[in-house]
Protein backbone atom coordinates (compact mmCIF):
# COMPACT_ATOMS: atom_id res chain seq x y z
CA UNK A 1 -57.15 17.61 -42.31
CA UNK A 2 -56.28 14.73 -40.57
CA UNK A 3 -56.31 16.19 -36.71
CA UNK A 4 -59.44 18.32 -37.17
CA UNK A 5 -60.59 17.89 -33.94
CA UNK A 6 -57.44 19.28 -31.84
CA UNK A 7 -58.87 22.99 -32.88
CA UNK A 8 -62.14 22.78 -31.22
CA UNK A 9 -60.90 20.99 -27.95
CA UNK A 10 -58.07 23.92 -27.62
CA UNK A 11 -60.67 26.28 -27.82
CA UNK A 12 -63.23 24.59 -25.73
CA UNK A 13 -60.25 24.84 -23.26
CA UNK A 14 -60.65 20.86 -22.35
CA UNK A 15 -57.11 20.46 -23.01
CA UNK A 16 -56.00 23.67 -21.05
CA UNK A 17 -57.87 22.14 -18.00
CA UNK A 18 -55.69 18.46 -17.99
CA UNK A 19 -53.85 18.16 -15.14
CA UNK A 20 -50.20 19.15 -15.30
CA UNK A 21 -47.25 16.53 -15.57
CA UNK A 22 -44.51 17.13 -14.01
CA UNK A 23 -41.56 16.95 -17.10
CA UNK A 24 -39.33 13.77 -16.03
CA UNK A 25 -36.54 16.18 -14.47
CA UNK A 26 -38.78 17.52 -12.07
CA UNK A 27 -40.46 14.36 -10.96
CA UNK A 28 -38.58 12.73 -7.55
CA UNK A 29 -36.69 9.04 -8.43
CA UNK A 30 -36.84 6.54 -6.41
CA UNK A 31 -33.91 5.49 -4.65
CA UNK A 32 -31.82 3.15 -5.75
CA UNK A 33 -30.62 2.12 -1.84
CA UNK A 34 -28.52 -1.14 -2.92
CA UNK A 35 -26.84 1.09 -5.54
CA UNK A 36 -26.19 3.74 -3.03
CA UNK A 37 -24.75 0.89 -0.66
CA UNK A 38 -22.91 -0.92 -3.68
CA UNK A 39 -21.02 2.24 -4.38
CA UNK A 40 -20.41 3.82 -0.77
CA UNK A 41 -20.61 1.21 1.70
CA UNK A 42 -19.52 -2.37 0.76
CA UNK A 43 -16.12 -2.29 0.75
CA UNK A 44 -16.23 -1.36 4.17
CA UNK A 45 -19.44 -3.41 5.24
CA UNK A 46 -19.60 -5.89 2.90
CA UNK A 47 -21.63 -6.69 0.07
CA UNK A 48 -24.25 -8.38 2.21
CA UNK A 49 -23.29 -6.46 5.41
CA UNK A 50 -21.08 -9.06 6.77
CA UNK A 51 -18.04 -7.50 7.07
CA UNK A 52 -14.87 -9.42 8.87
CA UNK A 53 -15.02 -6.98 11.26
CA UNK A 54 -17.67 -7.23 13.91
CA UNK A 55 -18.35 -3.09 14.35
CA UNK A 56 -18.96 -3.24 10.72
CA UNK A 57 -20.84 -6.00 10.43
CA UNK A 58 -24.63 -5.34 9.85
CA UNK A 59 -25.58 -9.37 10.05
CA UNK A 60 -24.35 -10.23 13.42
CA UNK A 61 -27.26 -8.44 15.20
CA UNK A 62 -24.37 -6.30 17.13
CA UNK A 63 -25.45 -2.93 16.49
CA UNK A 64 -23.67 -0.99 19.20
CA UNK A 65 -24.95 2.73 17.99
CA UNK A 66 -28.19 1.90 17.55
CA UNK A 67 -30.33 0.52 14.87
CA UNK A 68 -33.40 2.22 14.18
CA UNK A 69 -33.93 3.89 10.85
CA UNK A 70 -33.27 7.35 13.02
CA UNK A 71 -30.36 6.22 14.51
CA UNK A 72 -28.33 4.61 11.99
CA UNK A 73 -29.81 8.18 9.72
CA UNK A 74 -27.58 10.16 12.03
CA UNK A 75 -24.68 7.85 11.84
CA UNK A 76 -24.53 7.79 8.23
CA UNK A 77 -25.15 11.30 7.60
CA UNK A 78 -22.43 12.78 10.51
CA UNK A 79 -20.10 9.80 10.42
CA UNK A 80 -18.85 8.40 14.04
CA UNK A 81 -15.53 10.58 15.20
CA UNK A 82 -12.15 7.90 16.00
CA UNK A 83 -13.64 5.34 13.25
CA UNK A 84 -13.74 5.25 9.64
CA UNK A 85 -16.93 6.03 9.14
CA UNK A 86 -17.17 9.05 7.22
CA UNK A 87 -19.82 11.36 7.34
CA UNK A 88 -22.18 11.69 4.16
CA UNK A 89 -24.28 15.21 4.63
CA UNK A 90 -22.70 16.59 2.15
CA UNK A 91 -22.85 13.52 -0.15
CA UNK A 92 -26.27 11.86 0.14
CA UNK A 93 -29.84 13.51 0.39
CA UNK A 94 -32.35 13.24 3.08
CA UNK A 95 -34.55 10.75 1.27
CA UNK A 96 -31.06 8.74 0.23
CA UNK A 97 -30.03 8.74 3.65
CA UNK A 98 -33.18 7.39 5.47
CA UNK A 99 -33.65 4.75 1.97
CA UNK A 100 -29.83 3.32 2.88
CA UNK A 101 -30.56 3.43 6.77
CA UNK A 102 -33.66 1.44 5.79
CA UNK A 103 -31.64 -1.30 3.40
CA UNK A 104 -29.12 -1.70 5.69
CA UNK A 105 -31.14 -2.94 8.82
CA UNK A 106 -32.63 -5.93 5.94
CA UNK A 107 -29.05 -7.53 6.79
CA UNK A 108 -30.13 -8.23 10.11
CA UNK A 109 -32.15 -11.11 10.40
CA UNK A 110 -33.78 -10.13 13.70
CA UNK A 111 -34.59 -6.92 12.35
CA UNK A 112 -36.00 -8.07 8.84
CA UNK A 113 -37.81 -10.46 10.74
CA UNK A 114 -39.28 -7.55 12.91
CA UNK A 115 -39.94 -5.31 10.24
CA UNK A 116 -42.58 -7.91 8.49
CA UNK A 117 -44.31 -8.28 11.75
């Protein structure tokens, strides 16, 4: 028989102590930020962040709600009321809405510069 040696290991119980793997559904993806901001963001912002108009522009180090990861979190996710920026809680996830908030500040120069600091 060719796998003879499967038999004794099952009953051994050396392959019923192997860690378990997660199947590939259950296992979390990475986030694909620039395909996130590709998708929802660009034609608003840009598709480097330098959008013609300066409140949307993520390049002109003008960031007048704030631009930490928290802060621009809580703009994307609840949107900011009298603009066109929509809000996204019911679009994006938690970990999709902090990866974004995190790509977006690398359009800032002053901020990327910061961030390898």
């Amino acid at each position: 028989m060719k796998y003879s040696w499967v038999g004794p290991l099952l009953a051994a119980g050396v392959c019923a102590t192997a860690p378990a793997v997660p199947a590939a559904s259950q296992r979390p993806s990475p986030v694909d930020a620039a395909a996130i901001y590709k998708q929802r963001c660009a034609m608003c912002h840009g598709p480097e962040g330098d959008a013609l108009v300066p409140a949307q522009n993520f390049t002109d180090g003008e960031w007048k709600r704030g631009s930490s990861v928290k802060q621009l979190v809580d703009i994307i996710r609840n949107g900011v009321p009298g603009t066109y920026m929509v809000a996204f809680k019911n679009i994006l996830t938690d970990a999709e809405l902090e990866a974004l908030a995190r790509y977006v500040r690398q359009f800032d120069p002053r901020l990327k510069a910061r961030s390898k600091r």
